[in-house]
N, C-alpha and C. Protein backbone atom coordinates (compact mmCIF):
# COMPACT_ATOMS: atom_id res chain seq x y z
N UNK A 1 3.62 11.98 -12.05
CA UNK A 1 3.70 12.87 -10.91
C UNK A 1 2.31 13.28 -10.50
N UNK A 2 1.89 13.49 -9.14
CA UNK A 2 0.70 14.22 -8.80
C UNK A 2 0.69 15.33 -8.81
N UNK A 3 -0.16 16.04 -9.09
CA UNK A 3 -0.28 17.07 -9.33
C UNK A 3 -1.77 17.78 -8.98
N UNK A 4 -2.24 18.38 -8.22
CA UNK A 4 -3.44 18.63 -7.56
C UNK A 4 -4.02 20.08 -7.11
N UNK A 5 -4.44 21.19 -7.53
CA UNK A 5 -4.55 22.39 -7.12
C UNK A 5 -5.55 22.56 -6.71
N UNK A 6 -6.37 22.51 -5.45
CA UNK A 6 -7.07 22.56 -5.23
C UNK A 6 -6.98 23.88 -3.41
N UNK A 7 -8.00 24.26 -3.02
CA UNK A 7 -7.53 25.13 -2.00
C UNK A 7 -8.75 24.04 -0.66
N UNK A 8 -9.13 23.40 -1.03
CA UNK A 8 -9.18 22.47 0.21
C UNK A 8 -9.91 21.12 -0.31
N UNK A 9 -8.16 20.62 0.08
CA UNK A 9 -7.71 18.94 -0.39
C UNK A 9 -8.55 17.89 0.85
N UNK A 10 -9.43 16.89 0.39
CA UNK A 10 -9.75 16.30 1.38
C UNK A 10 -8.93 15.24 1.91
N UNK A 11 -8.76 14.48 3.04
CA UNK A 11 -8.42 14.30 3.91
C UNK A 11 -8.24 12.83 3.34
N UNK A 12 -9.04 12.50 2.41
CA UNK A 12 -8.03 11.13 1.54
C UNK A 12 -6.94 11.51 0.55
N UNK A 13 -7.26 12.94 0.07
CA UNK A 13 -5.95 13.38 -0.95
C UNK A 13 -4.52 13.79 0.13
N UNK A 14 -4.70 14.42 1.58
CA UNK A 14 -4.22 14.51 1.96
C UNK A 14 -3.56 13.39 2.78
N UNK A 15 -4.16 12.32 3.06
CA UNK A 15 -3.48 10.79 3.32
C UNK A 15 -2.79 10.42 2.44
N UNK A 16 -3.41 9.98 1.16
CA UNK A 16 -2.41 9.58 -0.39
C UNK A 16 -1.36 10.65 -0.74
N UNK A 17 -1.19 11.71 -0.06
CA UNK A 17 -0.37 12.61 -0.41
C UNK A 17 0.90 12.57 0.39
N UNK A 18 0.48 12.01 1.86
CA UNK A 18 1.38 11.90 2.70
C UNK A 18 2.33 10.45 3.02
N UNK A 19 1.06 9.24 1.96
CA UNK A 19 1.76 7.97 1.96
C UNK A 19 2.80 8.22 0.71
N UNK A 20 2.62 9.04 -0.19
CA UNK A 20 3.69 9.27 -1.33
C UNK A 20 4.95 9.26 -0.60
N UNK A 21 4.87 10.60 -0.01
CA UNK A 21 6.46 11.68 0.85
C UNK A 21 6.92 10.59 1.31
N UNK A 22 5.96 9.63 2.27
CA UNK A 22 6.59 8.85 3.74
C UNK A 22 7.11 7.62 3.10
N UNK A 23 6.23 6.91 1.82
CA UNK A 23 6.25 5.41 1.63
C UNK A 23 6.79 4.99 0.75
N UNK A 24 5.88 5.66 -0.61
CA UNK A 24 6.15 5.40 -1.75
C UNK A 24 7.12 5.68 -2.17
N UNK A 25 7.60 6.96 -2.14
CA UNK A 25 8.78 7.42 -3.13
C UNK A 25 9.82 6.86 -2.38
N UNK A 26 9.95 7.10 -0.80
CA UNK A 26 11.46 6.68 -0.38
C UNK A 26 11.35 4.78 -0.63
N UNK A 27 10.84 4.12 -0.60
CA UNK A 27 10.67 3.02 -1.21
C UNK A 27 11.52 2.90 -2.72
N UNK A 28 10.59 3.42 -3.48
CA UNK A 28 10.83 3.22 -4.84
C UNK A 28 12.31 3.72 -5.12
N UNK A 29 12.89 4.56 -4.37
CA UNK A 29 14.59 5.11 -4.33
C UNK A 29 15.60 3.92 -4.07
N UNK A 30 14.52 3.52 -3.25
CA UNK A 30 15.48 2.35 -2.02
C UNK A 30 15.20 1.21 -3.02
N UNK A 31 14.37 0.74 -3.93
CA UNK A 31 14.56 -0.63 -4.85
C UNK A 31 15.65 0.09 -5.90
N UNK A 32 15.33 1.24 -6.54
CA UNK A 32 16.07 1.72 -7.40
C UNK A 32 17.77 1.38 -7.28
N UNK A 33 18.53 2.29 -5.82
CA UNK A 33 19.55 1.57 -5.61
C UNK A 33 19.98 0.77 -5.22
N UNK A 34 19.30 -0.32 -4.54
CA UNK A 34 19.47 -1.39 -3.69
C UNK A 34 18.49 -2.42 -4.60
N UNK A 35 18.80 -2.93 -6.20
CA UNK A 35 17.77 -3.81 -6.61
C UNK A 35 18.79 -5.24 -6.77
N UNK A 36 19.67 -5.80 -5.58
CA UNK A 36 19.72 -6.56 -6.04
C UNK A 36 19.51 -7.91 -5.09
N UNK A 37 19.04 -9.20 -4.99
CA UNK A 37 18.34 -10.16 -5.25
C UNK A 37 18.64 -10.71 -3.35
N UNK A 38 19.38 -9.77 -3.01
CA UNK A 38 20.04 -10.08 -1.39
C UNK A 38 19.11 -9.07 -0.41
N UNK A 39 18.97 -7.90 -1.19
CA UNK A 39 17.96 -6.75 -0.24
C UNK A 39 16.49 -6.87 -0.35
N UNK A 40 15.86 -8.08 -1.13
CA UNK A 40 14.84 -7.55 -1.31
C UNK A 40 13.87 -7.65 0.08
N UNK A 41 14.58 -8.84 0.79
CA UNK A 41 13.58 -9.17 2.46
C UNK A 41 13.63 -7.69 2.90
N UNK A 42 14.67 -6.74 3.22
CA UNK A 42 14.98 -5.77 3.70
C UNK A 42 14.44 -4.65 2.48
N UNK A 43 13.83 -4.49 1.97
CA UNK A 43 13.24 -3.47 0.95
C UNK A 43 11.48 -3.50 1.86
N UNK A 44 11.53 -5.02 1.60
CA UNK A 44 9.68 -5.23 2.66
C UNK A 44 9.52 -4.71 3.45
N UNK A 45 10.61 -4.55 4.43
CA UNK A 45 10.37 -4.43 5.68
C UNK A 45 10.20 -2.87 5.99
N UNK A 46 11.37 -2.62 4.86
CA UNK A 46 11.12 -0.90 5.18
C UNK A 46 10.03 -0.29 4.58
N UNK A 47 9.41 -1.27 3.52
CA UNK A 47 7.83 -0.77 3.34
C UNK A 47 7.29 -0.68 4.72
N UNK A 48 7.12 -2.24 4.94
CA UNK A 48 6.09 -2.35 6.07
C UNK A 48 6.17 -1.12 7.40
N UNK A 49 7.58 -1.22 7.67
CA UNK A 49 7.50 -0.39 8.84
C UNK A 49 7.40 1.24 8.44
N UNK A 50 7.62 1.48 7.32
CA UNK A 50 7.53 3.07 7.22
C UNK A 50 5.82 3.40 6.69
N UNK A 51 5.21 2.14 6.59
CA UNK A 51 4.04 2.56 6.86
C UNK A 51 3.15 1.91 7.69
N UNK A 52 3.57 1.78 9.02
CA UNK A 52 2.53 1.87 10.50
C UNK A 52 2.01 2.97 10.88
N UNK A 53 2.93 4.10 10.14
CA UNK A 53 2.04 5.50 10.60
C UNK A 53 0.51 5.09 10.64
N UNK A 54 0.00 4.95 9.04
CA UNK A 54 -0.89 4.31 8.62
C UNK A 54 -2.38 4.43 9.76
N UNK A 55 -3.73 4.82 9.54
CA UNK A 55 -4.65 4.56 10.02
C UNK A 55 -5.01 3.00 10.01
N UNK A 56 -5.85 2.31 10.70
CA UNK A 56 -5.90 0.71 11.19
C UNK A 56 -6.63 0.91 9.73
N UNK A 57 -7.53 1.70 9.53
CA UNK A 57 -8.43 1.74 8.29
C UNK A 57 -7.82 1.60 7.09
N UNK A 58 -6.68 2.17 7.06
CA UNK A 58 -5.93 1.77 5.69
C UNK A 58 -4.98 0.66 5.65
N UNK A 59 -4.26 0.65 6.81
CA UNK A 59 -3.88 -0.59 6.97
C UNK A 59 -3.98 -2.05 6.57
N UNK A 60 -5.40 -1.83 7.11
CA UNK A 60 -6.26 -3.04 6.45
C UNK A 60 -6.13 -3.33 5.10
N UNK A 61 -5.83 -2.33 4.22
CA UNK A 61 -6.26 -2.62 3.06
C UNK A 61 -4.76 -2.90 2.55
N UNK A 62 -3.93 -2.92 2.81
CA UNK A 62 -2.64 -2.70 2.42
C UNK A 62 -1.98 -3.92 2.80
N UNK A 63 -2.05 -4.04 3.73
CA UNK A 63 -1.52 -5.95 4.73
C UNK A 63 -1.70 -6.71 3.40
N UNK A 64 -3.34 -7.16 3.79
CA UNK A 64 -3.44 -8.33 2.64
C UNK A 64 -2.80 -8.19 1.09
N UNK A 65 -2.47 -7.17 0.90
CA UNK A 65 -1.72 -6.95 -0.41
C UNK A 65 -0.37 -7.35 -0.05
N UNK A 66 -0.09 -6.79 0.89
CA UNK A 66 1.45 -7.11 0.92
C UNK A 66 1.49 -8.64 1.46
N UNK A 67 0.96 -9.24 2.08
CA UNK A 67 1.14 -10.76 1.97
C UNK A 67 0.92 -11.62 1.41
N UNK A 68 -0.39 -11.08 0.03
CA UNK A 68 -0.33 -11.88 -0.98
C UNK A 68 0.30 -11.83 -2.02
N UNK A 69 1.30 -10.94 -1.91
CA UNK A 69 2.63 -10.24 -2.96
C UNK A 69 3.86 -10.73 -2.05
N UNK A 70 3.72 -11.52 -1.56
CA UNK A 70 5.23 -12.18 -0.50
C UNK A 70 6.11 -12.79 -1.29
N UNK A 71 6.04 -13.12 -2.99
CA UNK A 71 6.83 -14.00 -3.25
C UNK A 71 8.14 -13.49 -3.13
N UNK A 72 8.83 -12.62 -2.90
CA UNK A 72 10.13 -12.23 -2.81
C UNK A 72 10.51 -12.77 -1.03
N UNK A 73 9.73 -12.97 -0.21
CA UNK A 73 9.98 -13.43 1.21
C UNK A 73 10.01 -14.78 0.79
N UNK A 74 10.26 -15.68 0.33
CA UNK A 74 10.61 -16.87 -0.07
C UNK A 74 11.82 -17.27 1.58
N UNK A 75 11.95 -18.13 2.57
CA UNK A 75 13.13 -18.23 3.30
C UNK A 75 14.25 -18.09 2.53
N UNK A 76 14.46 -18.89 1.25
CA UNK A 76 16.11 -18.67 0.67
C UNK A 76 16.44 -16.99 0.42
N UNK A 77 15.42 -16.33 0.16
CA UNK A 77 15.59 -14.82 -0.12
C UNK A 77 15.64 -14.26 1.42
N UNK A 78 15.16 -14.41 2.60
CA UNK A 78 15.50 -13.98 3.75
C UNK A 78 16.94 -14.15 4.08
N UNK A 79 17.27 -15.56 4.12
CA UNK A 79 18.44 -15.85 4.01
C UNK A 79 19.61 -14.74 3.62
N UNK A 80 19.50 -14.56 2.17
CA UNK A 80 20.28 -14.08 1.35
C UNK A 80 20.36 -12.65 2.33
N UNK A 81 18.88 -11.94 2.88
CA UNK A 81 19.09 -11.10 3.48
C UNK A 81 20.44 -10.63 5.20
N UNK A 82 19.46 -12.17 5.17
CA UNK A 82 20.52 -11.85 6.85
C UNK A 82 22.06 -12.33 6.68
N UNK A 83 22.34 -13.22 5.26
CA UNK A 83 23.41 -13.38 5.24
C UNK A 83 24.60 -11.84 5.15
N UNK A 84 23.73 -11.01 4.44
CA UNK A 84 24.29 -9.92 4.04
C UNK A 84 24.37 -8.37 5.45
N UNK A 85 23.55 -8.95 6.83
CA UNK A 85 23.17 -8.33 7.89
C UNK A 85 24.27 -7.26 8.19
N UNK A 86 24.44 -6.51 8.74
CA UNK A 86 25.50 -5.75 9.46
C UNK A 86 25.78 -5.86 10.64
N UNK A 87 24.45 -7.36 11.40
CA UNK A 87 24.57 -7.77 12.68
C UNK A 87 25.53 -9.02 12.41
N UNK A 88 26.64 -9.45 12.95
CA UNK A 88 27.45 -10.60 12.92
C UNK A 88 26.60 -11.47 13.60
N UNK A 89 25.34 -11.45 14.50
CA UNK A 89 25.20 -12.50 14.77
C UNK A 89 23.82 -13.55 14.20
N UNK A 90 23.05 -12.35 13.22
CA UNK A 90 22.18 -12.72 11.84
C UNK A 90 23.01 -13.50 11.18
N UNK A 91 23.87 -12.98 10.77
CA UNK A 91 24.86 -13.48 9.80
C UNK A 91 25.16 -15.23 10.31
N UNK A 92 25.79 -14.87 11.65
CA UNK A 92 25.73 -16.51 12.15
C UNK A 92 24.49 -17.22 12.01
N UNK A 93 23.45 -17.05 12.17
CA UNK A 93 22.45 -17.54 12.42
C UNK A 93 21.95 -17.65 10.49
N UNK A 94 21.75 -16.60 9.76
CA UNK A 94 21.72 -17.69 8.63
C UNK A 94 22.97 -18.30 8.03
N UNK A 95 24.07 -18.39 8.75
CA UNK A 95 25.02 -19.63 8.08
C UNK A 95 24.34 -20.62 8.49
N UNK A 96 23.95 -20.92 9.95
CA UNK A 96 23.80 -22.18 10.56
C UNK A 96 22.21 -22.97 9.84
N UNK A 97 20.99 -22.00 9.55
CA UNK A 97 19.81 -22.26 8.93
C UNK A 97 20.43 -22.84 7.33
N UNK A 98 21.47 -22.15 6.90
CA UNK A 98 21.63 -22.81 5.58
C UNK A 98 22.53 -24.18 5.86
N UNK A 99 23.08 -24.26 6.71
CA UNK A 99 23.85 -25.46 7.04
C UNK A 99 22.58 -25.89 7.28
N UNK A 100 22.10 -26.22 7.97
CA UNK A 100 20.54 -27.58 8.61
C UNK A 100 20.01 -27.70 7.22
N UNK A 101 19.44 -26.72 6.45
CA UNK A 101 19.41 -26.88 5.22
C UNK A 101 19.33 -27.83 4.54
N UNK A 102 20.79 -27.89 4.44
CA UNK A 102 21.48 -28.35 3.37
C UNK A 102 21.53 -29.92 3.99
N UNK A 103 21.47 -29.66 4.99
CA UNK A 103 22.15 -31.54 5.61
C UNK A 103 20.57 -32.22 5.54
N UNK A 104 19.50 -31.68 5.78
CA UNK A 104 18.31 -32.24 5.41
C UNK A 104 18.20 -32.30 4.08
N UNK A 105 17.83 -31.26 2.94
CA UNK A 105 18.14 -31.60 1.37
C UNK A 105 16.98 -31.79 1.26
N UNK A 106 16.62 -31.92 -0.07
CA UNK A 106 15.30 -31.91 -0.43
C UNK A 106 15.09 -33.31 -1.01
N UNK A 107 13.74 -33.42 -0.62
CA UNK A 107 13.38 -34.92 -1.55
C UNK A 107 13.19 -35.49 -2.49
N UNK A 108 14.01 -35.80 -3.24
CA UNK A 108 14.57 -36.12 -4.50
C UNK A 108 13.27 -37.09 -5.48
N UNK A 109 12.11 -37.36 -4.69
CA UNK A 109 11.30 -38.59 -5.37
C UNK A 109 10.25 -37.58 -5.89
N UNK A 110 10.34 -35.40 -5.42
CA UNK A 110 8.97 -35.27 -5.04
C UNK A 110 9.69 -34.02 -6.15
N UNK A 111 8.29 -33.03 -6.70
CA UNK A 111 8.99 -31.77 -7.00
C UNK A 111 8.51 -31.06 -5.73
N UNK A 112 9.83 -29.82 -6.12
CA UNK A 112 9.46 -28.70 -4.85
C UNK A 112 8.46 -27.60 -5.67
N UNK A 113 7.43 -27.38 -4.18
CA UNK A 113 6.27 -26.84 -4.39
C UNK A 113 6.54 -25.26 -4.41
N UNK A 114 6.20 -24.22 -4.71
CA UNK A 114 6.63 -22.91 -4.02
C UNK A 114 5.09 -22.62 -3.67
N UNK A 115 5.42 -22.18 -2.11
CA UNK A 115 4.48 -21.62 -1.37
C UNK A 115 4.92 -20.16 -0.40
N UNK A 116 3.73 -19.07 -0.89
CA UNK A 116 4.02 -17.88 -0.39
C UNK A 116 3.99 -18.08 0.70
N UNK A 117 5.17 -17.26 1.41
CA UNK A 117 5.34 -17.49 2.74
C UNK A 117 3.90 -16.76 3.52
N UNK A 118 3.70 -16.97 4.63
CA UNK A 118 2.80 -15.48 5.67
C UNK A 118 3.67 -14.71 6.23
N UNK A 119 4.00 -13.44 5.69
CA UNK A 119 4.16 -12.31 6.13
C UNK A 119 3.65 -12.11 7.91
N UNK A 120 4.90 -11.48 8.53
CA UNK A 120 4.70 -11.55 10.16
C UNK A 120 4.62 -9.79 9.71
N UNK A 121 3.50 -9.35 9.71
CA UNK A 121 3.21 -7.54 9.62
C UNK A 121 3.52 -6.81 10.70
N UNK A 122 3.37 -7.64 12.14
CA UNK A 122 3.63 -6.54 13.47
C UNK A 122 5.25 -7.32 13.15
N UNK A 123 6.04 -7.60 13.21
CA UNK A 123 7.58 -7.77 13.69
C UNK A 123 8.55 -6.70 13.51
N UNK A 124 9.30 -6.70 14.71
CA UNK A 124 10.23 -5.06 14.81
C UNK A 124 11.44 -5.46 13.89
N UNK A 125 11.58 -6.37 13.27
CA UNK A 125 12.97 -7.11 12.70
C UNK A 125 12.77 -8.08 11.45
N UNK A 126 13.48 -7.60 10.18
CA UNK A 126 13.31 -8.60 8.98
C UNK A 126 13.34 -9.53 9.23
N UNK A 127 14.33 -10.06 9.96
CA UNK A 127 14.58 -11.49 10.32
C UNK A 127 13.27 -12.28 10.87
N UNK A 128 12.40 -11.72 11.14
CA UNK A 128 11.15 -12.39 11.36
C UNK A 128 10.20 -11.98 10.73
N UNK A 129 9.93 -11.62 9.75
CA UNK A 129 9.04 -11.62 8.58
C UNK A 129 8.58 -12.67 8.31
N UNK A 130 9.26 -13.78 8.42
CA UNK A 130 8.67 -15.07 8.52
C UNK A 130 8.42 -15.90 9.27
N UNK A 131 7.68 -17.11 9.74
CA UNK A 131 7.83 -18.03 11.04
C UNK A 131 8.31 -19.04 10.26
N UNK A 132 9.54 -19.23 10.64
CA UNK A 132 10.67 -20.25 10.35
C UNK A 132 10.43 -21.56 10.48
N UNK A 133 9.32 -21.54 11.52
CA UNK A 133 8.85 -22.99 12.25
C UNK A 133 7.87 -23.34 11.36
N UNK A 134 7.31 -22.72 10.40
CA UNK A 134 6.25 -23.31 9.86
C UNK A 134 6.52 -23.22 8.23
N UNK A 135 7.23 -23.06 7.76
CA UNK A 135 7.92 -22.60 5.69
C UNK A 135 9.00 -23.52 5.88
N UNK A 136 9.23 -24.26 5.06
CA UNK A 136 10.26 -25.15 4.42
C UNK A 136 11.23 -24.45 4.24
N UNK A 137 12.44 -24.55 4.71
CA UNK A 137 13.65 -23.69 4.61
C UNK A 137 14.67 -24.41 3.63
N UNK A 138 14.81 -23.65 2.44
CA UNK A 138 15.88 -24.45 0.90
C UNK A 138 17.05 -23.64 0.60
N UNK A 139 18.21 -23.84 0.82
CA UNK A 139 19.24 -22.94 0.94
C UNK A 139 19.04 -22.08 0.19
N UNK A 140 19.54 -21.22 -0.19
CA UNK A 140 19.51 -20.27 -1.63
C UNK A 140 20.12 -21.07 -2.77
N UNK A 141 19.51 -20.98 -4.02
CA UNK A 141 20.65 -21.82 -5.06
C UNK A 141 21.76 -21.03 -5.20
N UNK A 142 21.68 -19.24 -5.06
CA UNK A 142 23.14 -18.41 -5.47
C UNK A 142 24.10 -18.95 -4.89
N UNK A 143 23.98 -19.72 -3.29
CA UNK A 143 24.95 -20.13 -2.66
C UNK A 143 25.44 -21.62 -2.76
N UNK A 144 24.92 -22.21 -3.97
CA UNK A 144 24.99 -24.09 -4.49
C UNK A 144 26.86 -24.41 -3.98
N UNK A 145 27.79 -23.11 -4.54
CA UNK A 145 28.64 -23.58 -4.94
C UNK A 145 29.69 -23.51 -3.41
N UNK A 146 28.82 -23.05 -2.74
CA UNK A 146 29.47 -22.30 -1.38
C UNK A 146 29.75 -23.32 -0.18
N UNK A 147 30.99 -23.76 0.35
CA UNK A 147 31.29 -24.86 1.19
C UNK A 147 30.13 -24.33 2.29
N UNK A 148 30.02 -25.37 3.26
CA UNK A 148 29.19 -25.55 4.26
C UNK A 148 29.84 -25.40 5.72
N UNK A 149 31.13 -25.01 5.57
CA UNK A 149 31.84 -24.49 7.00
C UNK A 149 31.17 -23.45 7.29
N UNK A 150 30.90 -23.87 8.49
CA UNK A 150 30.05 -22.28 9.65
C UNK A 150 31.36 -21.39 9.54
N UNK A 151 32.38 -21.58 9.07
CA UNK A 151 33.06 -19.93 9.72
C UNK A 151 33.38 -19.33 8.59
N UNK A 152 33.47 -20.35 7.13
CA UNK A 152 33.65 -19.71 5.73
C UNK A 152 31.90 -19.45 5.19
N UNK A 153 31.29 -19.89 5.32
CA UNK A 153 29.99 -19.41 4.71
C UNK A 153 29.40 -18.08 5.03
N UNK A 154 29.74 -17.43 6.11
CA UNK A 154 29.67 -16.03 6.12
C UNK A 154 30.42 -15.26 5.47
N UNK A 155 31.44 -15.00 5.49
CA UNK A 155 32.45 -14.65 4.61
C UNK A 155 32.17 -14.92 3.04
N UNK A 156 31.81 -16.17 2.77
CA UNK A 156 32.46 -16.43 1.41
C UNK A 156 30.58 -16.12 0.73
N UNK A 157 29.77 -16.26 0.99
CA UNK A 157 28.57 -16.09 0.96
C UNK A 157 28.55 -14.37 0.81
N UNK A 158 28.78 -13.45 1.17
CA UNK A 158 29.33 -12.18 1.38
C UNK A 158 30.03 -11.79 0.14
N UNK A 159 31.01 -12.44 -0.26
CA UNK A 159 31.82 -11.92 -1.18
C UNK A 159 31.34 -12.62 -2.44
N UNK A 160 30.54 -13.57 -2.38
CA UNK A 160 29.87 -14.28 -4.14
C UNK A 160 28.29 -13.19 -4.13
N UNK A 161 28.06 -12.96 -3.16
CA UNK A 161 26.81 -11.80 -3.43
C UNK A 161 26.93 -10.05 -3.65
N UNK A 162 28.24 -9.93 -4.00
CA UNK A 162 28.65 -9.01 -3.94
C UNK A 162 27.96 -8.46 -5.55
N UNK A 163 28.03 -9.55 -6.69
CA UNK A 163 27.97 -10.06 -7.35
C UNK A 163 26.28 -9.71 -8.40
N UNK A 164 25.90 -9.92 -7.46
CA UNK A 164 24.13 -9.72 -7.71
C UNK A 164 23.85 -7.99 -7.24
């Protein structure tokens, strides 16, 4: 815990004091109950966006951390996110990314590489945390066992992640 008595706090104790209230702690609540393997795209994001308050000056220093700590933005972990959306039409949209997916498949002669995605820092929406057009998109493995019908893979994708 911090703990600080002082009768005039300077203006970096009073920044680090205010990224605690705003960032840190409601963060660290939000992995606490929400730690499982479907929220974590949506855990980032509410980092990222609950701290734009943020001076450009600190900012700076914070970005490059958080995009060289991206391995949880992996596409199959976005996925998992929007599969789980409360928007029905995320939801459509990663059935259909895991369908293309899957019908492309991976290349069986090569191993798969893992590469941190780039973090999209200005985007108003998880769903673009990543540029889709440029990261290799690999279904999720949680969903290996999950038919490939666009109208059951929302649904049934939903109810096996219930799970995690």
């Amino acid at each position: 815990m911090l703990y600080v008595s002082t009768s005039n706090p300077s203006n970096e104790l009073i920044t680090l004091f205010v990224f605690i209230l705003r960032v840190y702690a409601p963060s660290w609540f939000r992995i606490e109950v929400h730690h499982s393997i479907k929220d974590v795209a949506r855990l980032l994001w509410h980092f990222i966006s609950s701290s734009r308050y943020l001076p450009k000056k600190y900012r700076d220093i914070i970005e490059p951390v958080i995009s060289r700590n991206a391995y949880f933005e992996a596409p199959k972990n976005v996925l998992l996110a929007m599969l789980t959306d409360e928007r029905c039409h995320i939801r459509t949209l990663a059935a259909r990314r895991i369908i293309k997916a899957r019908e492309i498949g991976p290349d069986s002669n090569c191993v798969r590489r893992f590469v941190t995605p780039a973090v999209n820092i200005q985007t108003t929406d998880k769903v673009d945390l990543i540029d889709w057009q440029a990261c290799n998109v690999t279904p999720p493995t949680v969903l290996r066992h999950i038919s490939s019908h666009e109208d059951d893979a929302g649904r049934c994708a939903n109810e096996r992640l219930r799970l995690y």
